[in-house]
C-alpha atoms as a PDB file:
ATOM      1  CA  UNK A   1      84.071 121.954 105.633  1.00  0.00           C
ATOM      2  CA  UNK A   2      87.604 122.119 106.638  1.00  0.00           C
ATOM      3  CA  UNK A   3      87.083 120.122 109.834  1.00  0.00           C
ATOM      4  CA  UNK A   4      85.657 117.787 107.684  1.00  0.00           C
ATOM      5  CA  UNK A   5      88.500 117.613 105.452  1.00  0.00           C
ATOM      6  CA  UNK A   6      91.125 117.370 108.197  1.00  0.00           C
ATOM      7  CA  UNK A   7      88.740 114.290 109.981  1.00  0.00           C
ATOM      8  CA  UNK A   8      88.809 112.368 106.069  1.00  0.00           C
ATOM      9  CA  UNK A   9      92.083 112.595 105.863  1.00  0.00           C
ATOM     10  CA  UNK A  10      92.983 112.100 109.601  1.00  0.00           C
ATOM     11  CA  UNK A  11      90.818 108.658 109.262  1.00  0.00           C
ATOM     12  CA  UNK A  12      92.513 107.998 105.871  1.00  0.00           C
ATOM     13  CA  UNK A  13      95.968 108.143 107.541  1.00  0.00           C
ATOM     14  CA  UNK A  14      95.149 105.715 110.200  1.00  0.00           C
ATOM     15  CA  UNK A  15      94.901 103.242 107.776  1.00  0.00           C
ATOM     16  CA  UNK A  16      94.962 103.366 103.603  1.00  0.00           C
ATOM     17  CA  UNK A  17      93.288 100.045 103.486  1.00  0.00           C
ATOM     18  CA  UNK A  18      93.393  97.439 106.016  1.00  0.00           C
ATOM     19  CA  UNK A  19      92.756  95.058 103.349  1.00  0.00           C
ATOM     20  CA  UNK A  20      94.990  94.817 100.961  1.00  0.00           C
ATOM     21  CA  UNK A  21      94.960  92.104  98.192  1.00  0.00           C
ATOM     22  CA  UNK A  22      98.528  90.576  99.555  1.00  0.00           C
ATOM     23  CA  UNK A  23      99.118  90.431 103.191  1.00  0.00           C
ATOM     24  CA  UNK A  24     102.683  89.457 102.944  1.00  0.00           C
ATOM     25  CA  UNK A  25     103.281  92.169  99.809  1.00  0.00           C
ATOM     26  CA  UNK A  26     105.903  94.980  99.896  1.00  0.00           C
ATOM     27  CA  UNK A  27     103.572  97.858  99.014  1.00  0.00           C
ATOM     28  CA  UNK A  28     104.505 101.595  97.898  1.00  0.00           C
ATOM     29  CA  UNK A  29     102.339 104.381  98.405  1.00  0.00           C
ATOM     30  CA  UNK A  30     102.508 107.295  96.429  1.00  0.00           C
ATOM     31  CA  UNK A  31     100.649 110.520  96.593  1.00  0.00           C
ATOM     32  CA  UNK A  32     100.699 113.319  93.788  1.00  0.00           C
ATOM     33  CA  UNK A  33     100.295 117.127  94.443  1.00  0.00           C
ATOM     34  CA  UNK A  34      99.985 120.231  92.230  1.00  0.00           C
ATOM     35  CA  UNK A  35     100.633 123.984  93.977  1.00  0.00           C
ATOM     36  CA  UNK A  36      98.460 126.615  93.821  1.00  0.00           C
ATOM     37  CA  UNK A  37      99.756 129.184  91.538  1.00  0.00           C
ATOM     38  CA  UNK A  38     102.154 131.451  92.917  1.00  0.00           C
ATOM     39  CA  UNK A  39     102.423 129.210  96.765  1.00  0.00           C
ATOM     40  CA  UNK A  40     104.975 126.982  95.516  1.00  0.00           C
ATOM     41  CA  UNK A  41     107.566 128.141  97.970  1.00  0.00           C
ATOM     42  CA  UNK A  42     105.163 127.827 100.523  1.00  0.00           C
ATOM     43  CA  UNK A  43     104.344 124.325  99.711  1.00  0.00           C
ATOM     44  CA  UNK A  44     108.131 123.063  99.481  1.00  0.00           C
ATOM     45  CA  UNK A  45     108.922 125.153 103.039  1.00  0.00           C
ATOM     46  CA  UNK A  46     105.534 123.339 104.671  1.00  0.00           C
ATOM     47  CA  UNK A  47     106.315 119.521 102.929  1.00  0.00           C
ATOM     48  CA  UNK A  48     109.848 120.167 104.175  1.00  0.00           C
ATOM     49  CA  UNK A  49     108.896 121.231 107.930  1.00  0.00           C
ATOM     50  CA  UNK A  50     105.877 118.122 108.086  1.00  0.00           C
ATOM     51  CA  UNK A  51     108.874 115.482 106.702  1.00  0.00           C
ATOM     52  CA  UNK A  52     111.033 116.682 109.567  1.00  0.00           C
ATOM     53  CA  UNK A  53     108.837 116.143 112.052  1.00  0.00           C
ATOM     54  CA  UNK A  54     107.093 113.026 110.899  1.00  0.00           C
ATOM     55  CA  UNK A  55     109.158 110.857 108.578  1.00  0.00           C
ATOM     56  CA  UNK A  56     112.101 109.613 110.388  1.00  0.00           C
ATOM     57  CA  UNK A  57     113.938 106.553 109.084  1.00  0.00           C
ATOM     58  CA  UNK A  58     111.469 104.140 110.064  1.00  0.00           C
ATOM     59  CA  UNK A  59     108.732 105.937 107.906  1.00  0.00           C
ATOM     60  CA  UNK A  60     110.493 107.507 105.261  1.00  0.00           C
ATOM     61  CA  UNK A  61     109.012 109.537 102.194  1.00  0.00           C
ATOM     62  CA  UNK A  62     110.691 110.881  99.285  1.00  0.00           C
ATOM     63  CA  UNK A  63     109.671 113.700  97.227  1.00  0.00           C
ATOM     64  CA  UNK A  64     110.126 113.738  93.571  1.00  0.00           C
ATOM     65  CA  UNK A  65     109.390 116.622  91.218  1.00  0.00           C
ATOM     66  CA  UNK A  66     108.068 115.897  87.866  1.00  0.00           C
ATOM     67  CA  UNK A  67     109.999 117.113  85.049  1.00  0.00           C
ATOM     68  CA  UNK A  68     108.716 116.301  81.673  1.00  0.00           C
ATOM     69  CA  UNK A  69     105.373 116.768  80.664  1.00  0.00           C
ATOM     70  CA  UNK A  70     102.778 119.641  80.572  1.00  0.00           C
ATOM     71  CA  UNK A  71     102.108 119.021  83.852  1.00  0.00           C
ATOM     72  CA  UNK A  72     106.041 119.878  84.844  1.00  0.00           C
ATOM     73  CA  UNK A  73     105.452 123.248  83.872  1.00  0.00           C
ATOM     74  CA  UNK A  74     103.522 124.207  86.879  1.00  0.00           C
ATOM     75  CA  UNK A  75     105.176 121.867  89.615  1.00  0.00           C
ATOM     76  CA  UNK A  76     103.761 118.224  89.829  1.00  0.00           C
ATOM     77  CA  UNK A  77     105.235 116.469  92.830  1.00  0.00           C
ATOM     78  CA  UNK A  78     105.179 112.935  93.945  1.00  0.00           C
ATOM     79  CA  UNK A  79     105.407 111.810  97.722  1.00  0.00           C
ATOM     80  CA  UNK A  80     106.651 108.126  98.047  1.00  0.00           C
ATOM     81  CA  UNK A  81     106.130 105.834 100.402  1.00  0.00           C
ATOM     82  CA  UNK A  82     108.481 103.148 100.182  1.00  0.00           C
ATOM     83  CA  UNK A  83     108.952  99.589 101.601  1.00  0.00           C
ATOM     84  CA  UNK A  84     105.528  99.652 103.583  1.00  0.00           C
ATOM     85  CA  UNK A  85     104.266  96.420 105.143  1.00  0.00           C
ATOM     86  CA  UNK A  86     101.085  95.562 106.334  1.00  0.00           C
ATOM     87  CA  UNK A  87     101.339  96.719 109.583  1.00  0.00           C
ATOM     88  CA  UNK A  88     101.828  99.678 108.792  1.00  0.00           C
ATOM     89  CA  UNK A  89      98.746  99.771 107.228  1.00  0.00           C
ATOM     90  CA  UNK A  90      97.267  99.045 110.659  1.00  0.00           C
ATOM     91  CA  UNK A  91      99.361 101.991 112.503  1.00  0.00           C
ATOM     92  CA  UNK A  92      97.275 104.935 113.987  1.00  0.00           C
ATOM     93  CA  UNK A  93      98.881 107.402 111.348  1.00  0.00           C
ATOM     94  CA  UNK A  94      96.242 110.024 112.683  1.00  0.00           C
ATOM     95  CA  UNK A  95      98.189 113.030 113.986  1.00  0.00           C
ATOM     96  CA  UNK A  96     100.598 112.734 110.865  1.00  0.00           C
ATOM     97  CA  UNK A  97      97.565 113.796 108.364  1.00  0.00           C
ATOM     98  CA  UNK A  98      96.138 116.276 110.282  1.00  0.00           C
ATOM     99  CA  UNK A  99      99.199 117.976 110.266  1.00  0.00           C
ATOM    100  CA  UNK A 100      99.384 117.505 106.816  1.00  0.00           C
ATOM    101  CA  UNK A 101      95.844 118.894 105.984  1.00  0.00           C
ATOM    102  CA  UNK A 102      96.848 121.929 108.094  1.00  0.00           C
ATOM    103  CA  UNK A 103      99.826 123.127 107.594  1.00  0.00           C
ATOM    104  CA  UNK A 104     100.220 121.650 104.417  1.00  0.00           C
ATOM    105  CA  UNK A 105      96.920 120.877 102.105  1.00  0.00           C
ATOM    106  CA  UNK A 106      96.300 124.644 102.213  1.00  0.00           C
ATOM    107  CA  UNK A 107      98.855 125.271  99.364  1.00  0.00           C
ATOM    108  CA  UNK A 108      97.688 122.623  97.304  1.00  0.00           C
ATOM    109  CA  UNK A 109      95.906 123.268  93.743  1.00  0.00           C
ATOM    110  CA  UNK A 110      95.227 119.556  93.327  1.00  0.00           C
ATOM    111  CA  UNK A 111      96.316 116.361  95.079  1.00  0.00           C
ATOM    112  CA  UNK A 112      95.720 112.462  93.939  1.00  0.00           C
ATOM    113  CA  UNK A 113      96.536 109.520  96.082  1.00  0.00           C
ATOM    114  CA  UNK A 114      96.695 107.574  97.818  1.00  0.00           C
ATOM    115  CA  UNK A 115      98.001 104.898  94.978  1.00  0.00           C
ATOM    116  CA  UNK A 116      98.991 101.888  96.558  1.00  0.00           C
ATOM    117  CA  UNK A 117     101.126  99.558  94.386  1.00  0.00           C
ATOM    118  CA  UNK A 118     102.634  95.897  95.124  1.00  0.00           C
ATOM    119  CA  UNK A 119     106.225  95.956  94.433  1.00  0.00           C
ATOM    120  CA  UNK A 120     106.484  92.760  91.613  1.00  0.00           C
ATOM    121  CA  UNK A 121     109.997  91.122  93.093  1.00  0.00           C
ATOM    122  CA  UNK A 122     110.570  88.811  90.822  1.00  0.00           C
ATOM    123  CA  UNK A 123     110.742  91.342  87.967  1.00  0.00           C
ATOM    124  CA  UNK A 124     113.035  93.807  90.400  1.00  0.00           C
ATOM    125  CA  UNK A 125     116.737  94.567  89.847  1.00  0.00           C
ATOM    126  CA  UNK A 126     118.921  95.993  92.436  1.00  0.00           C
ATOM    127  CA  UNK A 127     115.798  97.586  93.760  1.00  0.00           C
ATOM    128  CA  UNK A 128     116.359  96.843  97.435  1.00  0.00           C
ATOM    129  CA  UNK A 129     118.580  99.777  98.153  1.00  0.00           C
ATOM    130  CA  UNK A 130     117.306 101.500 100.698  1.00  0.00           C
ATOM    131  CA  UNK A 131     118.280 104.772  99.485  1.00  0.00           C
ATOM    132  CA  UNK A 132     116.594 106.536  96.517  1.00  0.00           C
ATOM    133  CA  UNK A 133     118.260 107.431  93.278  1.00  0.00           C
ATOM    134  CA  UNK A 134     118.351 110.781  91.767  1.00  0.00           C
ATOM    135  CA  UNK A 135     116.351 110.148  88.826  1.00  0.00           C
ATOM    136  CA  UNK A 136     113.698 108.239  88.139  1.00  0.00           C
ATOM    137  CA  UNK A 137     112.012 107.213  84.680  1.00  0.00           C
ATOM    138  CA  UNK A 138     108.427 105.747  85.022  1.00  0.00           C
ATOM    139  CA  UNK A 139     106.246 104.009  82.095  1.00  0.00           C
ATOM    140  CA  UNK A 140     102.562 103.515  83.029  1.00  0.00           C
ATOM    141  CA  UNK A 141     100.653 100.419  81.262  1.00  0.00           C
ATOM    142  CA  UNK A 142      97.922  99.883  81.537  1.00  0.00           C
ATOM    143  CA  UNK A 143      96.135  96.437  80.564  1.00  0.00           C
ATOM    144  CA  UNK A 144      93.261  94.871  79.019  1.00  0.00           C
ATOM    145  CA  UNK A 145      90.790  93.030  80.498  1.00  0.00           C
ATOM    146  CA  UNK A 146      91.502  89.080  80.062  1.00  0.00           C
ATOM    147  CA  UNK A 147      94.496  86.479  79.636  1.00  0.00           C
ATOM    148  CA  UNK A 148      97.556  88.910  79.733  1.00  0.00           C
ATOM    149  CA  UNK A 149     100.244  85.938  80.894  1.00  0.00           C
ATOM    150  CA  UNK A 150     101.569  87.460  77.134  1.00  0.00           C
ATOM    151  CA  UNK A 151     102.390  90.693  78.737  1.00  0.00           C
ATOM    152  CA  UNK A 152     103.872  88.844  82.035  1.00  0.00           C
ATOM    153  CA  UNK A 153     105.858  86.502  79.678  1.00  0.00           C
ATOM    154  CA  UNK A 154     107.889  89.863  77.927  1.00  0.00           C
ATOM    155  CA  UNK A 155     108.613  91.611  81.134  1.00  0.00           C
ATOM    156  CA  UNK A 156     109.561  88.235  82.843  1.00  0.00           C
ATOM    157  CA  UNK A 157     112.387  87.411  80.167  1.00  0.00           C
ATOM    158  CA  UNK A 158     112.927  91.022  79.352  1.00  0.00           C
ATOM    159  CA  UNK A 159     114.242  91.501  83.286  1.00  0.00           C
ATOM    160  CA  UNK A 160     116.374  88.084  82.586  1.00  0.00           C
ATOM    161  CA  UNK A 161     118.310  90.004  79.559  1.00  0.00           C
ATOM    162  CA  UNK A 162     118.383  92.799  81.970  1.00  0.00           C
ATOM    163  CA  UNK A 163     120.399  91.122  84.262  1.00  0.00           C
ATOM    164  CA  UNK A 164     123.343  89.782  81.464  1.00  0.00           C
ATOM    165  CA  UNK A 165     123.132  93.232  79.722  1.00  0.00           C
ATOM    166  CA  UNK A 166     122.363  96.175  82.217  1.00  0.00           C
ATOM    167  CA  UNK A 167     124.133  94.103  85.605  1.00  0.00           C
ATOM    168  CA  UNK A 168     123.678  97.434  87.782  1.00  0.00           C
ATOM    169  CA  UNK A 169     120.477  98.462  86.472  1.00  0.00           C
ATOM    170  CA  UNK A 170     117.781  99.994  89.333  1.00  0.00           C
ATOM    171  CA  UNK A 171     114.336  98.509  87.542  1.00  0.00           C
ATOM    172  CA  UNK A 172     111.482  97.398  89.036  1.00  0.00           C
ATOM    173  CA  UNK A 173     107.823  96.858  87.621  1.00  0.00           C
ATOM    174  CA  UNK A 174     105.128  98.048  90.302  1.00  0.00           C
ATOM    175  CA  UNK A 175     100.797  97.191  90.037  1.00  0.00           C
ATOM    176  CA  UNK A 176      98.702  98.600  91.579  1.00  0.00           C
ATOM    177  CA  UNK A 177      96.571  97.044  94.295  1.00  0.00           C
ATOM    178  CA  UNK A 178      94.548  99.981  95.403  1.00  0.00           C
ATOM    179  CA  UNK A 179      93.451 103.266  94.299  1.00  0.00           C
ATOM    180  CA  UNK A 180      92.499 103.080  90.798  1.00  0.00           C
ATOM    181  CA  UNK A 181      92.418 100.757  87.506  1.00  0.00           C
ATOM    182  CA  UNK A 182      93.739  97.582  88.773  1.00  0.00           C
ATOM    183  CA  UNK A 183      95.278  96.622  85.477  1.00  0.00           C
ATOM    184  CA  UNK A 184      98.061  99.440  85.651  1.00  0.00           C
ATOM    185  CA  UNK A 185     101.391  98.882  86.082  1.00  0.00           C
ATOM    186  CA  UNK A 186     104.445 100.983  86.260  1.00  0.00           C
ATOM    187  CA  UNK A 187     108.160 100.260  85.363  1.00  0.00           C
ATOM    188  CA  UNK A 188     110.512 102.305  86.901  1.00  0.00           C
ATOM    189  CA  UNK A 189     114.147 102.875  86.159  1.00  0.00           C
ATOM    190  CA  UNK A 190     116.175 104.671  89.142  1.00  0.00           C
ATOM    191  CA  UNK A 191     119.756 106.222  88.399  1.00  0.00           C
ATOM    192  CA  UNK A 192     122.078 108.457  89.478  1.00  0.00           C
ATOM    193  CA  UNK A 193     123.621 109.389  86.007  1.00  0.00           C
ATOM    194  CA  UNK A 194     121.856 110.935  83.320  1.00  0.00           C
ATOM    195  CA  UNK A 195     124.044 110.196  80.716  1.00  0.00           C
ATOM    196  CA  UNK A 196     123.541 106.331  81.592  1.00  0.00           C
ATOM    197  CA  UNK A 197     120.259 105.611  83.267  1.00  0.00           C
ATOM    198  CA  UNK A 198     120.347 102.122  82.885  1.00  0.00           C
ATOM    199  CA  UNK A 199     124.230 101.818  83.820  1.00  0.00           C
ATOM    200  CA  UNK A 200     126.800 100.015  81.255  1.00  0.00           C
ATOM    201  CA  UNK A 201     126.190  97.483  78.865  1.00  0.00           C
ATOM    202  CA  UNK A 202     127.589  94.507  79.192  1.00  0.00           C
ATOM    203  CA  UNK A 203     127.192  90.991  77.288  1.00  0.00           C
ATOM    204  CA  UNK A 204     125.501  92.717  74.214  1.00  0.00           C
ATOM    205  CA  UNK A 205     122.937  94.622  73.175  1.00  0.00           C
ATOM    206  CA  UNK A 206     119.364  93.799  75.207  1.00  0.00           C
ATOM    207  CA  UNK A 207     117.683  92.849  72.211  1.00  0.00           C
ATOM    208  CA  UNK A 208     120.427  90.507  70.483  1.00  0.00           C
ATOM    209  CA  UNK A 209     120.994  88.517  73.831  1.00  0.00           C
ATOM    210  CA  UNK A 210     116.835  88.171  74.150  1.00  0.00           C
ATOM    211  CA  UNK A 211     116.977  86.494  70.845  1.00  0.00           C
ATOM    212  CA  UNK A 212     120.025  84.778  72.105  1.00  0.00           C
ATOM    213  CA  UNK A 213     118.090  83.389  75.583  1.00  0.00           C
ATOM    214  CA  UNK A 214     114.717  82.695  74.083  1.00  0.00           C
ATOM    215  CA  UNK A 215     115.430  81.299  70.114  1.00  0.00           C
ATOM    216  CA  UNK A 216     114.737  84.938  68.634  1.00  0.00           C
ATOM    217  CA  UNK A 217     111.382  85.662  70.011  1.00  0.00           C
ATOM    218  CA  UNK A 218     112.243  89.189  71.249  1.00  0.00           C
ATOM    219  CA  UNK A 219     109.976  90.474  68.124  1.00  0.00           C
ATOM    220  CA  UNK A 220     106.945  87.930  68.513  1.00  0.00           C
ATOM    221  CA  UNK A 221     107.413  88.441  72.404  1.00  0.00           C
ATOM    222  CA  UNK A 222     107.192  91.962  72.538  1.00  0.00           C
ATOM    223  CA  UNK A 223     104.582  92.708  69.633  1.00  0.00           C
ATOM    224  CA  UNK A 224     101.710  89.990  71.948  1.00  0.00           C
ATOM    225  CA  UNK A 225     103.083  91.934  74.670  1.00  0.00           C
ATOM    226  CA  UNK A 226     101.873  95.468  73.354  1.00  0.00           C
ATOM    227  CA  UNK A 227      98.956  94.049  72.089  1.00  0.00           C
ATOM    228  CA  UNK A 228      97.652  93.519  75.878  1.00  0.00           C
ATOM    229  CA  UNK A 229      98.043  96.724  76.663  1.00  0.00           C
ATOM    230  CA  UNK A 230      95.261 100.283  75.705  1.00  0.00           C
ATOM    231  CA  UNK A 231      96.365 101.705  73.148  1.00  0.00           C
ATOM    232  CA  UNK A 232      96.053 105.327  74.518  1.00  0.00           C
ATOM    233  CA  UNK A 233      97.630 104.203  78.269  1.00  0.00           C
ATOM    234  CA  UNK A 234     101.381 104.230  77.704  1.00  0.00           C
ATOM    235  CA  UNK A 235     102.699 107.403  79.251  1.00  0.00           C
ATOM    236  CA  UNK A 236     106.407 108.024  80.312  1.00  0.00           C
ATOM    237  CA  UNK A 237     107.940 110.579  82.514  1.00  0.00           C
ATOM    238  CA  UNK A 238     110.812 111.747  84.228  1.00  0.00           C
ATOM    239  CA  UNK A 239     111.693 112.905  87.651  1.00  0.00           C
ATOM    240  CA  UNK A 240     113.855 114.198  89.978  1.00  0.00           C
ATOM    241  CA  UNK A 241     114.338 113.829  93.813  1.00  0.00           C
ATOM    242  CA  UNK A 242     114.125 116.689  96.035  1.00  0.00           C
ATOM    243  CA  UNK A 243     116.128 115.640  98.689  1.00  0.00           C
ATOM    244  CA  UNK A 244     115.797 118.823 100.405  1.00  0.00           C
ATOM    245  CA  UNK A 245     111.990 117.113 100.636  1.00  0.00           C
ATOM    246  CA  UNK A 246     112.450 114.254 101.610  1.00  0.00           C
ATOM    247  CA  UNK A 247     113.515 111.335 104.797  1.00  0.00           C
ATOM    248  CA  UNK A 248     117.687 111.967 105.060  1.00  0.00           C
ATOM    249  CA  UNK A 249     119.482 108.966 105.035  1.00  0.00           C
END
């Protein structure tokens, strides 16, 4: 059964999907890993030895740790895979997960992933740094089935106040292309300063200057917007980098 489990993921490392929806996409991969009770030290030491050796600057992964939620309480990690083109999709990745599922998957209580998500530019600001923040905030939607060009109408002028109000904001909506329910998104604030995680406000407050830019729609705009999305699907977390776990810069 092991062998088994080490050729799976060996295969799965060659290549996530050779297919993907968007050839000419900027995809992120992420992966998401729970320790077995009481092996948590030996998970960090074994993530930190199989980053060393396999994720070099030109395939970098970061590691973030999870830290609000019920999940939190018992170490919920994320491994992302950033910037990924479709080539590397096609790269012979096979050595890289069998390390992984030996040295590695032994210590793990539960794993997810891969999720493989199509960074949205247009709705992106200052998200092209190549190195991560500290923190990260994510919100999950997830969508209805049907017309949702309401909810793409919000998040489209919403990012346009953004860029008046928050200038040096790190925000970027993310959906996901592979792996799950292809109606979820995720917006994701990055920031280095927890007293300010989406940087100084300039111009206004967000919401006056949307009614400012768009003849005081912000209310209509954003109610059609939450009505596209499940009522029960809008979770948010926090997270923190462990860069101790992750590519060095």
């Amino acid at each position: 059964m092991k062998n088994f489990k080490i050729l799976i993921l060996a295969l799965l490392f060659v290549s996530v999907s050779v297919a993907q929806s968007n050839p000419n996409a900027e995809y992120w991969v992420t992966y998401q890993y729970t320790p077995k009770k009481g092996m948590t030290a030996k998970f960090e030491s074994a993530v930190k030895a199989k980053t060393k050796m396999y994720n070099k600057s030109d395939n970098p992964v970061y590691t973030a740790i999870q830290t609000t939620g019920e999940l939190s309480e018992n170490g919920r990690y994320e491994r992302i895979l950033p910037r990924r083109d479709i080539e590397w999709f096609m790269r012979d990745n096979s050595a890289e997960g069998k390390y992984w599922m030996t040295n590695v998957d032994k210590y793990v209580q539960k794993g997810e992933g891969p999720y493989v998500w199509i960074r949205v530019k247009q709705l992106s600001i200052n998200f092209d740094k190549p190195s991560p923040a500290k923190y990260l905030r994510v919100l999950t939607r997830v969508l209805k089935n049907g017309d949702n060009s309401d909810f793409w109408r919000y998040l489209r002028r919403y990012s346009e106040v953004l860029k008046k109000t928050r200038p040096d904001i790190r925000w970027s909506v993310f959906r996901l292309d592979s792996g799950g329910n292809a109606n979820t998104i995720r917006i994701v604030t990055a920031y280095d300063d927890m007293k300010m995680p989406e940087g100084p406000t300039e111009s206004g407050a967000t919401r006056e200057v949307y009614d400012e830019m768009y003849e005081g729609a912000w209310e209509d705009d954003f109610d059609k917007y939450n009505e596209r999305l499940i009522e029960w699907a809008r979770p948010q977390y926090n997270y923190s980098l462990r860069a101790d776990l992750s590519t060095s810069n």
